[in-house]
C-alpha atoms as a PDB file:
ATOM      1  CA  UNK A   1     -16.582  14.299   8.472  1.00  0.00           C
ATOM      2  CA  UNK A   2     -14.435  17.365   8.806  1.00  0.00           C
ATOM      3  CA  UNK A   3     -16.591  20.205   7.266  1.00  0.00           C
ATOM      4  CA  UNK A   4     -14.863  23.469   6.853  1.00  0.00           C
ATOM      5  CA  UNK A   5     -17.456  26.814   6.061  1.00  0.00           C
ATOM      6  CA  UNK A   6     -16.246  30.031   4.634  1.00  0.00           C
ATOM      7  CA  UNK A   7     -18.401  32.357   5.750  1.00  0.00           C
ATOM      8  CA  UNK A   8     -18.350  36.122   6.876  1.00  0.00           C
ATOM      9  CA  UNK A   9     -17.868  36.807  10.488  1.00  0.00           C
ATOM     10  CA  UNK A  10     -19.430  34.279  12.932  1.00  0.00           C
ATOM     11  CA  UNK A  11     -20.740  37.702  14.976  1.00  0.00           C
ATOM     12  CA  UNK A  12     -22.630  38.937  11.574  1.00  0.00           C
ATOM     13  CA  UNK A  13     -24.590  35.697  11.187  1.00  0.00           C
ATOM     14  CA  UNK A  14     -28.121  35.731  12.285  1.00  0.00           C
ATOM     15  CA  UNK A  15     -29.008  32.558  13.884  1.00  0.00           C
ATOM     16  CA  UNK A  16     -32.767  32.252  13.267  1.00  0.00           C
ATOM     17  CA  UNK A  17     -32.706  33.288   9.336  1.00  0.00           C
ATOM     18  CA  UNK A  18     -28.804  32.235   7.872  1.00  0.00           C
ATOM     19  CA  UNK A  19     -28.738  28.979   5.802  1.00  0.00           C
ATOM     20  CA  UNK A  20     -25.199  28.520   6.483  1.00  0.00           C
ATOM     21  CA  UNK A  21     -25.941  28.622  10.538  1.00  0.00           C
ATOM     22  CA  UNK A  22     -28.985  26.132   9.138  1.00  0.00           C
ATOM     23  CA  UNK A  23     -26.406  23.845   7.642  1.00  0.00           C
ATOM     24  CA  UNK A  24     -24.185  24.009  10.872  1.00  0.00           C
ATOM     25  CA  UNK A  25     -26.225  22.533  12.790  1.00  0.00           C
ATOM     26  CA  UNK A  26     -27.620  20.339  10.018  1.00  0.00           C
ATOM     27  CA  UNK A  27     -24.284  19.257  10.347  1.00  0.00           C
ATOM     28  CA  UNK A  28     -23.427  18.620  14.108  1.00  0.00           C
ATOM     29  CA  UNK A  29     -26.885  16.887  14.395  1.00  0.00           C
ATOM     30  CA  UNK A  30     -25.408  14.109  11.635  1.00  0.00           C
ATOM     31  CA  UNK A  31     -22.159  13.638  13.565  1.00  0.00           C
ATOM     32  CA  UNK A  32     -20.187  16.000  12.038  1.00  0.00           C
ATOM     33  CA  UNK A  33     -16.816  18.351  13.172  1.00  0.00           C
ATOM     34  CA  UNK A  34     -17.873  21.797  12.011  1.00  0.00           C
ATOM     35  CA  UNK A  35     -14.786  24.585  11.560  1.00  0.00           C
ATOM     36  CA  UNK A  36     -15.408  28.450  10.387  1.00  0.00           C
ATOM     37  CA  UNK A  37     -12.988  30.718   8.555  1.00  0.00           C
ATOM     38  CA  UNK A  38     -13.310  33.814   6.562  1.00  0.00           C
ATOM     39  CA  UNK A  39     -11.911  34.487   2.965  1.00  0.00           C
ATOM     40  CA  UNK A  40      -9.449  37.254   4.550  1.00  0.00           C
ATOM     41  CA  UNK A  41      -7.847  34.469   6.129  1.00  0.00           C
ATOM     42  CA  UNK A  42      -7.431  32.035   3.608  1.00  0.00           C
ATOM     43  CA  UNK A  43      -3.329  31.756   2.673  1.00  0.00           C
ATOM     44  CA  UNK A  44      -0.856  29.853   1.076  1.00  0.00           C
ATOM     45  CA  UNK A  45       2.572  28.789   1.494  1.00  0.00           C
ATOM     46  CA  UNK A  46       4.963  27.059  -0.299  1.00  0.00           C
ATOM     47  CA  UNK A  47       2.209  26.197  -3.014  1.00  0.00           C
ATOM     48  CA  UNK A  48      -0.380  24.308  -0.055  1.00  0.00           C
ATOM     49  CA  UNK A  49      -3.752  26.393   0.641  1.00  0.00           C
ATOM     50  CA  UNK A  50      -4.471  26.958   4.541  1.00  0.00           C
ATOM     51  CA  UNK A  51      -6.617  28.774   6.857  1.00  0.00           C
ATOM     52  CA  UNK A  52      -6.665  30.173  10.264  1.00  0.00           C
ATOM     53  CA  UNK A  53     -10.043  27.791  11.078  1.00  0.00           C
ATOM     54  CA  UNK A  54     -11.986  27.931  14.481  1.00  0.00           C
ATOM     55  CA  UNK A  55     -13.186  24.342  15.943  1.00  0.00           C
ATOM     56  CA  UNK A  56     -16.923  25.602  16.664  1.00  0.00           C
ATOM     57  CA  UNK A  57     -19.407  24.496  19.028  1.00  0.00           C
ATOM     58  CA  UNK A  58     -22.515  24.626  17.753  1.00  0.00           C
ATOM     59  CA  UNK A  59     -25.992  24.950  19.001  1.00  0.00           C
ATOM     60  CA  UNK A  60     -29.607  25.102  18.725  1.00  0.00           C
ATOM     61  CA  UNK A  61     -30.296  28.558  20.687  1.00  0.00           C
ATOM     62  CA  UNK A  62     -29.693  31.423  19.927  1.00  0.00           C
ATOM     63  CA  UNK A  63     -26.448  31.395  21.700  1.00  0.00           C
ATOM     64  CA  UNK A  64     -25.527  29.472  18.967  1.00  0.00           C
ATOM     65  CA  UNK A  65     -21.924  29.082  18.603  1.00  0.00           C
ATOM     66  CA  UNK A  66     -18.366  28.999  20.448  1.00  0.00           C
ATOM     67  CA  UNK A  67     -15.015  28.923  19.335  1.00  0.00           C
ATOM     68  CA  UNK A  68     -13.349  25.978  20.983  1.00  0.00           C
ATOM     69  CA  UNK A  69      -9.624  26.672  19.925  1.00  0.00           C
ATOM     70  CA  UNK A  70      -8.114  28.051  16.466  1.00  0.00           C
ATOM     71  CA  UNK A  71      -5.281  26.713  14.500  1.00  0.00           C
ATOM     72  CA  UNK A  72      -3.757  26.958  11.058  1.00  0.00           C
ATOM     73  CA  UNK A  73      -5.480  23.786   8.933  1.00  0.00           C
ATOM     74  CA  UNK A  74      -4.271  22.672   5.406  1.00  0.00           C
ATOM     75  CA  UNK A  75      -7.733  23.056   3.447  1.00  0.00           C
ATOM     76  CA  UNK A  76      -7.556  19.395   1.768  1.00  0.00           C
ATOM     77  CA  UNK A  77      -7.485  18.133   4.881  1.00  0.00           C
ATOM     78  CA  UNK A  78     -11.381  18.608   5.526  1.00  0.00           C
ATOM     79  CA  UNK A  79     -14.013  16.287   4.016  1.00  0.00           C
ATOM     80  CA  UNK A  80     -15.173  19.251   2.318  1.00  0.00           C
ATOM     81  CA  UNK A  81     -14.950  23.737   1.973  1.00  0.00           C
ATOM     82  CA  UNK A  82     -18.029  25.349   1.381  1.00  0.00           C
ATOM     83  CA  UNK A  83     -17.496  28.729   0.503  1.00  0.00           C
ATOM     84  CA  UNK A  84     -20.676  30.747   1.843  1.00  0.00           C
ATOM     85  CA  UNK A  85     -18.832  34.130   2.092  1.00  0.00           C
ATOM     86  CA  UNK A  86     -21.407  36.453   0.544  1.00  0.00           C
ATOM     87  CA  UNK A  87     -21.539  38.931  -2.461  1.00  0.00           C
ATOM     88  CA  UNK A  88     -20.299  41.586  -3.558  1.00  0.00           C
ATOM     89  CA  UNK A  89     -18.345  39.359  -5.995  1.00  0.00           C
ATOM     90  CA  UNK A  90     -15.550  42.132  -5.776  1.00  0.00           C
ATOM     91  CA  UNK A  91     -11.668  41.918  -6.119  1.00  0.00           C
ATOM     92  CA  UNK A  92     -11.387  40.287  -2.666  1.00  0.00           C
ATOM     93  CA  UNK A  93     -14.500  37.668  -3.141  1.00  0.00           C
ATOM     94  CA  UNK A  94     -12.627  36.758  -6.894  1.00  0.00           C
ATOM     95  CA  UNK A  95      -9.266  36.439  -4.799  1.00  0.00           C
ATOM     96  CA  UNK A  96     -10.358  34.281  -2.605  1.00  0.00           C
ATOM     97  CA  UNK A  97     -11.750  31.905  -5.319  1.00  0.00           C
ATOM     98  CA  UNK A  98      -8.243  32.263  -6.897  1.00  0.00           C
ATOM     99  CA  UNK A  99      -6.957  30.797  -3.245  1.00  0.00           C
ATOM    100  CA  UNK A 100      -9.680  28.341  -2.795  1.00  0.00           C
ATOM    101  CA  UNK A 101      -9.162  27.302  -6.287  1.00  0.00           C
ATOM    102  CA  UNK A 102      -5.172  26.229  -5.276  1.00  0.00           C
ATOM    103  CA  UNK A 103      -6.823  24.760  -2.499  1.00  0.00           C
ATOM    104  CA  UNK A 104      -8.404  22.206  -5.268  1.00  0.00           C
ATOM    105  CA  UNK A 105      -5.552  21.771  -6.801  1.00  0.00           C
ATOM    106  CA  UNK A 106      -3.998  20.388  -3.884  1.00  0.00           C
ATOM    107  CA  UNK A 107      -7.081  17.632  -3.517  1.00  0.00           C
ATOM    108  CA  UNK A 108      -9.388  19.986  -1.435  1.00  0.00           C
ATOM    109  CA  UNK A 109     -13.879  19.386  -2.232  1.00  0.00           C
ATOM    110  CA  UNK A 110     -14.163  22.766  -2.701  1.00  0.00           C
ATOM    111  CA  UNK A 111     -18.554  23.578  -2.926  1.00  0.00           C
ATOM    112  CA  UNK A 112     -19.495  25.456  -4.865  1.00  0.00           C
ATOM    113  CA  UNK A 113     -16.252  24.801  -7.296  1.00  0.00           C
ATOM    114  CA  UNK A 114     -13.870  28.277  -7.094  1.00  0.00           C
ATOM    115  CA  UNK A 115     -14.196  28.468 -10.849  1.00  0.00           C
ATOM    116  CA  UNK A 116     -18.082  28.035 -11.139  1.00  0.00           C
ATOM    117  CA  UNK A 117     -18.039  31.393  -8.686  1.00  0.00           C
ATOM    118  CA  UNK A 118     -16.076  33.186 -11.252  1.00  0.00           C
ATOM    119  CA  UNK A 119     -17.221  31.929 -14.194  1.00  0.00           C
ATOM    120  CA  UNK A 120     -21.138  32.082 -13.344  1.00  0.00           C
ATOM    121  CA  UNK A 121     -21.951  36.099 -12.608  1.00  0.00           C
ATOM    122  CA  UNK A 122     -25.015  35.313 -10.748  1.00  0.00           C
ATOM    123  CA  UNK A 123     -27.245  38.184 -13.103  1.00  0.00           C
ATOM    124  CA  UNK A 124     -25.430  37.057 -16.654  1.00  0.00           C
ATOM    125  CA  UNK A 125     -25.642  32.766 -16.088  1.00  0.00           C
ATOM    126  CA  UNK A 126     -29.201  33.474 -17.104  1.00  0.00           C
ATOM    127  CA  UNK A 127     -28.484  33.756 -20.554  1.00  0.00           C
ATOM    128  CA  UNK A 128     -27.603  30.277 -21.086  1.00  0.00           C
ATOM    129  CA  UNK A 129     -31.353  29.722 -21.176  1.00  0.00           C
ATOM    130  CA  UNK A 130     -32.811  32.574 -23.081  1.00  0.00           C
ATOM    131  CA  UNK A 131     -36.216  29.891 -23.733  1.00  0.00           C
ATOM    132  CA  UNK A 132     -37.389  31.226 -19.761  1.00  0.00           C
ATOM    133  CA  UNK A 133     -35.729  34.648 -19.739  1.00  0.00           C
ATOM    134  CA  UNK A 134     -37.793  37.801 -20.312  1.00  0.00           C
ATOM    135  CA  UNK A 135     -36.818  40.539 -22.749  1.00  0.00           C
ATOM    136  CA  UNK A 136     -33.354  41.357 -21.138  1.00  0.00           C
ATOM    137  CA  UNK A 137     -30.508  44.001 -22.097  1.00  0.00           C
ATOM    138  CA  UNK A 138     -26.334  44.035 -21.054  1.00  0.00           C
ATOM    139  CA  UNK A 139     -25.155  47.435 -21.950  1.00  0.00           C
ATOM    140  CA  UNK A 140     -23.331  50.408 -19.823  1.00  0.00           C
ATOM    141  CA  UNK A 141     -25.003  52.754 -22.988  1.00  0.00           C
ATOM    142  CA  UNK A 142     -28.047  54.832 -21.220  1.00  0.00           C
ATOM    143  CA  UNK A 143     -29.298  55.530 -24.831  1.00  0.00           C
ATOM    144  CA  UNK A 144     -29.507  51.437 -25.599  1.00  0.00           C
ATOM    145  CA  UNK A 145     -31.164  51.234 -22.240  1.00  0.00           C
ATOM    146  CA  UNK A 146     -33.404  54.781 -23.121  1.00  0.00           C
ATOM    147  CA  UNK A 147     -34.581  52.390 -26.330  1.00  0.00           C
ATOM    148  CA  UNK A 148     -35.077  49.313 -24.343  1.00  0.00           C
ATOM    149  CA  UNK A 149     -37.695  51.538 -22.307  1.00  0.00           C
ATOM    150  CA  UNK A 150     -39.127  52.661 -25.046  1.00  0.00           C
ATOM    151  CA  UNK A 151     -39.949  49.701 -26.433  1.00  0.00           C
ATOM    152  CA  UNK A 152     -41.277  48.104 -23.462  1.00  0.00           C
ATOM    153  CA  UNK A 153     -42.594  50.687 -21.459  1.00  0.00           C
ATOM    154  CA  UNK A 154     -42.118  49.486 -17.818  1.00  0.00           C
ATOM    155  CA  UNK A 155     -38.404  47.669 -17.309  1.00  0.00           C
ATOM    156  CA  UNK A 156     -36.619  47.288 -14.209  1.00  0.00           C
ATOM    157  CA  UNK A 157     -32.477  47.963 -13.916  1.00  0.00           C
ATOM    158  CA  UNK A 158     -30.010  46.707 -11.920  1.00  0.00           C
ATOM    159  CA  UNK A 159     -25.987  46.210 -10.941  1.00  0.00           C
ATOM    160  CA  UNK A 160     -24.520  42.772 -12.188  1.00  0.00           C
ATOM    161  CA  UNK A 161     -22.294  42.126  -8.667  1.00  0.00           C
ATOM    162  CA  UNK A 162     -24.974  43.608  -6.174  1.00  0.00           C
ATOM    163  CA  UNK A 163     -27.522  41.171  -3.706  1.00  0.00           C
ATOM    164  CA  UNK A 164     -30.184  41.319  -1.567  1.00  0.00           C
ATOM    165  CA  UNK A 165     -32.511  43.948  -4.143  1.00  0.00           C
ATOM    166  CA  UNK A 166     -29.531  46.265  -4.011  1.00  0.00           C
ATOM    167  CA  UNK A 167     -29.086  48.675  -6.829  1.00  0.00           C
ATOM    168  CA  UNK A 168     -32.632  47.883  -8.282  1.00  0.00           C
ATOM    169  CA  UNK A 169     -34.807  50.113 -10.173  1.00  0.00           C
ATOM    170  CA  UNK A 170     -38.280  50.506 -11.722  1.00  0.00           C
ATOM    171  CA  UNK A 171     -38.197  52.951 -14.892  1.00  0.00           C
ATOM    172  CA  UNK A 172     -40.626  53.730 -16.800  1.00  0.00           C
ATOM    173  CA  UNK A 173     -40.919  56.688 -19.626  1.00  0.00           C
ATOM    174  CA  UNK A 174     -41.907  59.211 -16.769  1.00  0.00           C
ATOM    175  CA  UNK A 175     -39.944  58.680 -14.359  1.00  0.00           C
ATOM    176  CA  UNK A 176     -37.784  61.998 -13.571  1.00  0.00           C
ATOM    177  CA  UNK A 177     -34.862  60.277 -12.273  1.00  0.00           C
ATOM    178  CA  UNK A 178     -34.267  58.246 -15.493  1.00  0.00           C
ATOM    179  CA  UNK A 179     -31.277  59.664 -16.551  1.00  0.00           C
ATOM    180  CA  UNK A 180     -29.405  60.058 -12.670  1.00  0.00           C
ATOM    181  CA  UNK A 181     -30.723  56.455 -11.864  1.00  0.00           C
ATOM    182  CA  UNK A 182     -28.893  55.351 -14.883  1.00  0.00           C
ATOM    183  CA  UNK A 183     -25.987  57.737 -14.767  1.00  0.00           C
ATOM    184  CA  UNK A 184     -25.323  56.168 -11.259  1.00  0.00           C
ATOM    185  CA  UNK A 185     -25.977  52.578 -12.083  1.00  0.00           C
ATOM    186  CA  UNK A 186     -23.778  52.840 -15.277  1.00  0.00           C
ATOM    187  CA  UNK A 187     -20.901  55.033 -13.578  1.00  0.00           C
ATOM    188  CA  UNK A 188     -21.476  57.598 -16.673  1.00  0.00           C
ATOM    189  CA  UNK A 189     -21.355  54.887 -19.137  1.00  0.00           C
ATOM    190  CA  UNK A 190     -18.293  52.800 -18.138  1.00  0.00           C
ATOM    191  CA  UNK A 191     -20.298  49.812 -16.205  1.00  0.00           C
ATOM    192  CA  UNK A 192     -22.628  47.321 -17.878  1.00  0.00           C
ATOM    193  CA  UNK A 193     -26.010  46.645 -15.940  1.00  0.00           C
ATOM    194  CA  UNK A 194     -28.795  44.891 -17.071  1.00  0.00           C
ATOM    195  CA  UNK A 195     -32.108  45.858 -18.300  1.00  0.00           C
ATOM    196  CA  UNK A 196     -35.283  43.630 -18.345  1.00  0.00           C
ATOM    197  CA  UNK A 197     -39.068  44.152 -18.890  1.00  0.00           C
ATOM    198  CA  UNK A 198     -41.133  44.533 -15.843  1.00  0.00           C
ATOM    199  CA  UNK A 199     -42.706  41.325 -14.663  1.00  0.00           C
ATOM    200  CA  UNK A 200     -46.140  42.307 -12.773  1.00  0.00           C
ATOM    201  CA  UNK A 201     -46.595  38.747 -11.584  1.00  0.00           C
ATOM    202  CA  UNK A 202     -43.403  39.851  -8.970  1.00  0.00           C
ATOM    203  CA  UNK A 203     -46.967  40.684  -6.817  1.00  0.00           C
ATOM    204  CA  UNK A 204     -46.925  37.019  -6.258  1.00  0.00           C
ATOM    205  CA  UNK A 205     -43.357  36.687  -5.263  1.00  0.00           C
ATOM    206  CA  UNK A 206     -39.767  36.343  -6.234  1.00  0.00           C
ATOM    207  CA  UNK A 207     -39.786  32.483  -6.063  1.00  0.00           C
ATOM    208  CA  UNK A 208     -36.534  31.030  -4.795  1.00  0.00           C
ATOM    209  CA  UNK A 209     -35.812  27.456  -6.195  1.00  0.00           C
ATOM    210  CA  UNK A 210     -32.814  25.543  -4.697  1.00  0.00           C
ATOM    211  CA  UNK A 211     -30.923  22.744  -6.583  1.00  0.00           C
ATOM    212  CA  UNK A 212     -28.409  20.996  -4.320  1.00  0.00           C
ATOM    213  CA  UNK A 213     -26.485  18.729  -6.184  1.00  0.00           C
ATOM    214  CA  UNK A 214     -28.854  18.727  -9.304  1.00  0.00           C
ATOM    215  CA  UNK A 215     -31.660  17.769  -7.300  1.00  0.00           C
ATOM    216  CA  UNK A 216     -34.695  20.317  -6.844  1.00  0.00           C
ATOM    217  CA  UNK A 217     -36.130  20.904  -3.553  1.00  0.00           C
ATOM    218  CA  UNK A 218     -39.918  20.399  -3.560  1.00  0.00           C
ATOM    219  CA  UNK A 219     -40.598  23.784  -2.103  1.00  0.00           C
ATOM    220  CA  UNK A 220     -39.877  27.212  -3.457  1.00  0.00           C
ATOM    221  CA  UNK A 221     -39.688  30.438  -1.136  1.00  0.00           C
ATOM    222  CA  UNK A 222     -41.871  33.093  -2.830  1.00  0.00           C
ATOM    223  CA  UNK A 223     -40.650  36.603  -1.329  1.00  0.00           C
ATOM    224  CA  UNK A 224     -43.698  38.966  -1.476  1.00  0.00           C
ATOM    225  CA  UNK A 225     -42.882  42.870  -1.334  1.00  0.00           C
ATOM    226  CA  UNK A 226     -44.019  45.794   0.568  1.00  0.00           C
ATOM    227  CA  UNK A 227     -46.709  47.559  -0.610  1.00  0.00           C
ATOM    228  CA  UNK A 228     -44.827  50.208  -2.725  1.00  0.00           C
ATOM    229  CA  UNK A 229     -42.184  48.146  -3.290  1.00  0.00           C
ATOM    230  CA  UNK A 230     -41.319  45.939  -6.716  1.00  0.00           C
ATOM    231  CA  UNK A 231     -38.349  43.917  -4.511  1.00  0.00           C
ATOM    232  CA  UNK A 232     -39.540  40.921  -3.526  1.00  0.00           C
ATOM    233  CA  UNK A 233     -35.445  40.391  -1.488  1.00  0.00           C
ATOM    234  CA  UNK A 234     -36.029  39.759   2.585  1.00  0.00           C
ATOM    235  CA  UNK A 235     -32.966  42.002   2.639  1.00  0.00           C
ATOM    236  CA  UNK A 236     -35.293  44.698   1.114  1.00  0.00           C
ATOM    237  CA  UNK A 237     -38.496  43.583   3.364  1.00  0.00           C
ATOM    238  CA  UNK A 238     -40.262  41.124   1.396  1.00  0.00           C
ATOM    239  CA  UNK A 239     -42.570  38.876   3.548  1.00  0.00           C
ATOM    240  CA  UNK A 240     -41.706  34.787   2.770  1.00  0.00           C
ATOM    241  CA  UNK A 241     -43.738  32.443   1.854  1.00  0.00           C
ATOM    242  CA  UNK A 242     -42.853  28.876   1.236  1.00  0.00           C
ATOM    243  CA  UNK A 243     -45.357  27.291  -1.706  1.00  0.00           C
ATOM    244  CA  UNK A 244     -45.190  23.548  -3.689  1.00  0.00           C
ATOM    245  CA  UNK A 245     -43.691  23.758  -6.845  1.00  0.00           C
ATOM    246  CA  UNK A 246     -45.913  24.516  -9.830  1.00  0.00           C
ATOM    247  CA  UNK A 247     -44.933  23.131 -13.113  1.00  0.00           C
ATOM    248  CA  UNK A 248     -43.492  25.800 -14.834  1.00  0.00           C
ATOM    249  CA  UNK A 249     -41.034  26.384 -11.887  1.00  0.00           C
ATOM    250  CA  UNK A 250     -40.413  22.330 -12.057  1.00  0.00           C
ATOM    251  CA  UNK A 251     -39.762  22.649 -15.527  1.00  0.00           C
ATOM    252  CA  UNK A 252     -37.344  25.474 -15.196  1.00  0.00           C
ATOM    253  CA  UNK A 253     -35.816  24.057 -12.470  1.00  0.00           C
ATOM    254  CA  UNK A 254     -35.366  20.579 -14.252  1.00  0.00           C
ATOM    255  CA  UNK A 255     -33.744  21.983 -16.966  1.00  0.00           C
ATOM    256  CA  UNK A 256     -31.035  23.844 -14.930  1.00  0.00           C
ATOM    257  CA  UNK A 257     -30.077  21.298 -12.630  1.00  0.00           C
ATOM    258  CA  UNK A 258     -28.038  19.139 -14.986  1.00  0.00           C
ATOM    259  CA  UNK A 259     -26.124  21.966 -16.159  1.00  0.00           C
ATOM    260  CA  UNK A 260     -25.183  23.271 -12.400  1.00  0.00           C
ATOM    261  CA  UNK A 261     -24.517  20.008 -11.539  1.00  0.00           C
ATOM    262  CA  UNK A 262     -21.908  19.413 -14.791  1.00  0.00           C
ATOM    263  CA  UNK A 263     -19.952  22.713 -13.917  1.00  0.00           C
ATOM    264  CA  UNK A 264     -19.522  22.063 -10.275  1.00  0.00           C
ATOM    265  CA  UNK A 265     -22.288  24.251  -8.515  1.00  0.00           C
ATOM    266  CA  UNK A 266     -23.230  22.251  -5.663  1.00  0.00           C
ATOM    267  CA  UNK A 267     -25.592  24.558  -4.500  1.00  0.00           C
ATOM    268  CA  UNK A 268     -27.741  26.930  -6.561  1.00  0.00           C
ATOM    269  CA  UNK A 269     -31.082  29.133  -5.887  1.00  0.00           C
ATOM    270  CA  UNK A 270     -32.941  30.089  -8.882  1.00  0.00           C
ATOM    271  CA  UNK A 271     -35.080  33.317  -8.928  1.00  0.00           C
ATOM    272  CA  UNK A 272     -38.215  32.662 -10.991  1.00  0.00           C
ATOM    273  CA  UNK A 273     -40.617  35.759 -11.391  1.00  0.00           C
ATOM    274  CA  UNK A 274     -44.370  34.525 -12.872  1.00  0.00           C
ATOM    275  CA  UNK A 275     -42.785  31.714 -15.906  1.00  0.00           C
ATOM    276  CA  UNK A 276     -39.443  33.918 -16.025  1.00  0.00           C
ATOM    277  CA  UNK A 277     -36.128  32.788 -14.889  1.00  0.00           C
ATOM    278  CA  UNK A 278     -34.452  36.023 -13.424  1.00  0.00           C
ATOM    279  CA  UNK A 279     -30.895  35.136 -11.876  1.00  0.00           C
ATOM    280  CA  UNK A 280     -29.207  32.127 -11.167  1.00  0.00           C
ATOM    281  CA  UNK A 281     -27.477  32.331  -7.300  1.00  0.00           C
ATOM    282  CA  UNK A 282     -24.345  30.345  -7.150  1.00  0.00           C
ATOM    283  CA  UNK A 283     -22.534  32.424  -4.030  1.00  0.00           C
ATOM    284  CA  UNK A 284     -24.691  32.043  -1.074  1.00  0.00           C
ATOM    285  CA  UNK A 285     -27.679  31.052  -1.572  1.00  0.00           C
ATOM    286  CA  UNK A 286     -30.517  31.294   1.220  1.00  0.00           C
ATOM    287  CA  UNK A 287     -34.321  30.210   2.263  1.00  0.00           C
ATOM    288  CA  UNK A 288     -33.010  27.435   3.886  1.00  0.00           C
ATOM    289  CA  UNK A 289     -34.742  27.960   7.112  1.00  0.00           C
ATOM    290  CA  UNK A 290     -37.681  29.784   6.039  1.00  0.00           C
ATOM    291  CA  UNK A 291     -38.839  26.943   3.769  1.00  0.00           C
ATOM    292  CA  UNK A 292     -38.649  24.421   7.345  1.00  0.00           C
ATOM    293  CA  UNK A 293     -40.257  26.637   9.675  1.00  0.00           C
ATOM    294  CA  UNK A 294     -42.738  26.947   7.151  1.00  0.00           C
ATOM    295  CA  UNK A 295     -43.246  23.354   5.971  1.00  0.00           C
ATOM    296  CA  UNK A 296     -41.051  21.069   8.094  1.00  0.00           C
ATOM    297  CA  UNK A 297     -38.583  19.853   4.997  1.00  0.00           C
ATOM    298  CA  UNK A 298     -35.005  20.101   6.513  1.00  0.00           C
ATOM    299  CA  UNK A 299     -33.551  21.807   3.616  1.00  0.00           C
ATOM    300  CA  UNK A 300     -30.110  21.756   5.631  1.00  0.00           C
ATOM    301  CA  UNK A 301     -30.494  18.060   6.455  1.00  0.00           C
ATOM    302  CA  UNK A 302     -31.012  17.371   3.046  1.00  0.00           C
ATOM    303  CA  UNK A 303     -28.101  19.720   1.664  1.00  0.00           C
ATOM    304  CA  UNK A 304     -25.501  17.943   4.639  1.00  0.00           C
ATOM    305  CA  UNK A 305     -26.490  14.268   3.286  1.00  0.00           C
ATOM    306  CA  UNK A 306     -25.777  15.626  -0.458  1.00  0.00           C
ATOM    307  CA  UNK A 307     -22.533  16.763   0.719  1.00  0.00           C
ATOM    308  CA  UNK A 308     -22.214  13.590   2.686  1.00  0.00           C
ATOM    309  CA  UNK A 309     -22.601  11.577  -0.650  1.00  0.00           C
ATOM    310  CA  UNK A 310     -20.679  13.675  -2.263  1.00  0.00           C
ATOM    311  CA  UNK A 311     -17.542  13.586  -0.429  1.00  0.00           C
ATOM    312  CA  UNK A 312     -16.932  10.386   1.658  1.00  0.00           C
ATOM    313  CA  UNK A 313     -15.355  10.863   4.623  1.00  0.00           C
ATOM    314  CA  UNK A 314     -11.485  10.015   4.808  1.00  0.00           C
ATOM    315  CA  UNK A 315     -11.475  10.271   8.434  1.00  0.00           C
ATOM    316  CA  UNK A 316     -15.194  10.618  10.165  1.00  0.00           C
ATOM    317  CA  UNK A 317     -15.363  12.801  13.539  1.00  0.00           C
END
């Protein structure tokens, strides 16, 4: 197969921790051609999505990769595009769904699909399953957020197009900052964030669940904070620690899968806090290595034969 990975630059990716370096080499070591762009070079002329793709050679140190020559490709001629370009889901992240989206149109496997990534904010796709979703609140109104507080005391805040902990806050009735903290978040009232009651049980981790291709990986990545800290994120310094499945996070997970699967998300990771579903990741979603180092299952082996099954090679490398 001809796999094509839109990612951010190849120099940005960090060999030992990145999922989509992970499912590189997943790749190679299954027989695979492997091919990078980015989304700023994505294009299209005369109605036929392309790229500006590098032929990579790919490897297991940390030297990991080489470009071996670059040329323009027509996107529908690889096996399959995954788009692993990372938040912020900003104009230029929507645009370049809008491209890869032509891209379909013209018979490209586009993973996840473009309009999943638009349609699926990663904070909001939540609320299709309010029966595991703690007491949560959409508004850009401080004074609907000041009553949500009120009511429950201890709630944390943050930005609907942010990742990696970004953005999020702890309030609770004393805190000084309230009103900035909010003021910021909101921008004065014209941006919606979301609101939801503190989970305590985020001492035991932020569990990240992965579903690739409505199945459920047996192992979740629990990301344990700092002391101080109420972000579990690895991006924000959480420690990770890769645990079985208990049944609450199989039942959650269970549930979901079907409904990622139906509207083309290939690839999701689930953030369970205690028994609460907290965001559903369609972007990028990561853990991919820390859950083998930690307990041998090639997530990335596993995720390549899904895509594998998924979209038959036309031509194989």
């Amino acid at each position: 197969m001809k796999l094509l990975f839109v990612v951010d630059p190849l120099a940005s990716l960090k060999p030992y921790k990145d999922s989509s370096v992970a499912m590189m080499r997943a790749a190679v070591a299954r027989g695979h051609a492997v091919y990078a762009t980015e989304a700023r070079r994505l294009q299209v002329r005369d109605g036929i999505a392309r790229a500006a793709c590098d032929a990579l050679d790919v490897r297991t140190d940390n030297d990991w990769v080489r470009v071996t020559r670059t040329d323009v490709w027509v996107l529908k001629d690889f096996d399959a595009v995954l788009m692993r370009s990372d938040p912020p889901v900003d104009t230029d992240y929507l645009l370049a769904t809008q491209l890869l989206g032509i891209a379909e149109a013209n018979g490209a496997r586009v993973l996840n699909r473009p309009a999943a990534l638009r349609d699926f904010n990663e904070k909001l796709a939540i609320l299709n399953f309010p029966q595991f979703v703690a007491p949560t609140l959409i508004t850009a109104d401080a004074t609907e957020i000041g009553s949500f507080l009120a009511e429950h005391g201890d709630i944390i805040v943050k930005p609907l197009t942010e990742m990696g902990g970004s953005g999020i806050f702890r309030l609770t009735l004393s805190d000084p900052n309230r009103n900035a903290i909010l003021e910021t978040l909101t921008r004065r009232g014209c941006r919606a964030i979301m609101a939801q009651r503190y989970l305590p049980a985020i001492s035991e981790g932020d569990k990240r669940i992965l579903l690739i291709d409505g199945e459920v990986v047996p192992w979740a990545l629990a990301r344990i904070p700092q002391a101080g800290e109420t972000r579990g994120n690895l991006a924000a310094g959480g420690t990770a620690r890769a645990q079985p499945l208990r049944a609450r996070d199989r039942q959650i997970a269970e549930a979901i899968a079907p409904w990622t699967r139906d509207r083309g998300i290939f690839l999701a990771g689930l953030d369970v806090i205690g028994d609460c579903l907290t965001e559903i990741n369609v972007t990028s979603p990561t853990g991919f290595q820390e859950i083998a180092a930690q307990t041998g299952h090639d997530v990335a082996a596993q995720f390549i034969a899904a895509v594998e099954r998924a979209c038959p090679a036309t031509v194989r490398a």
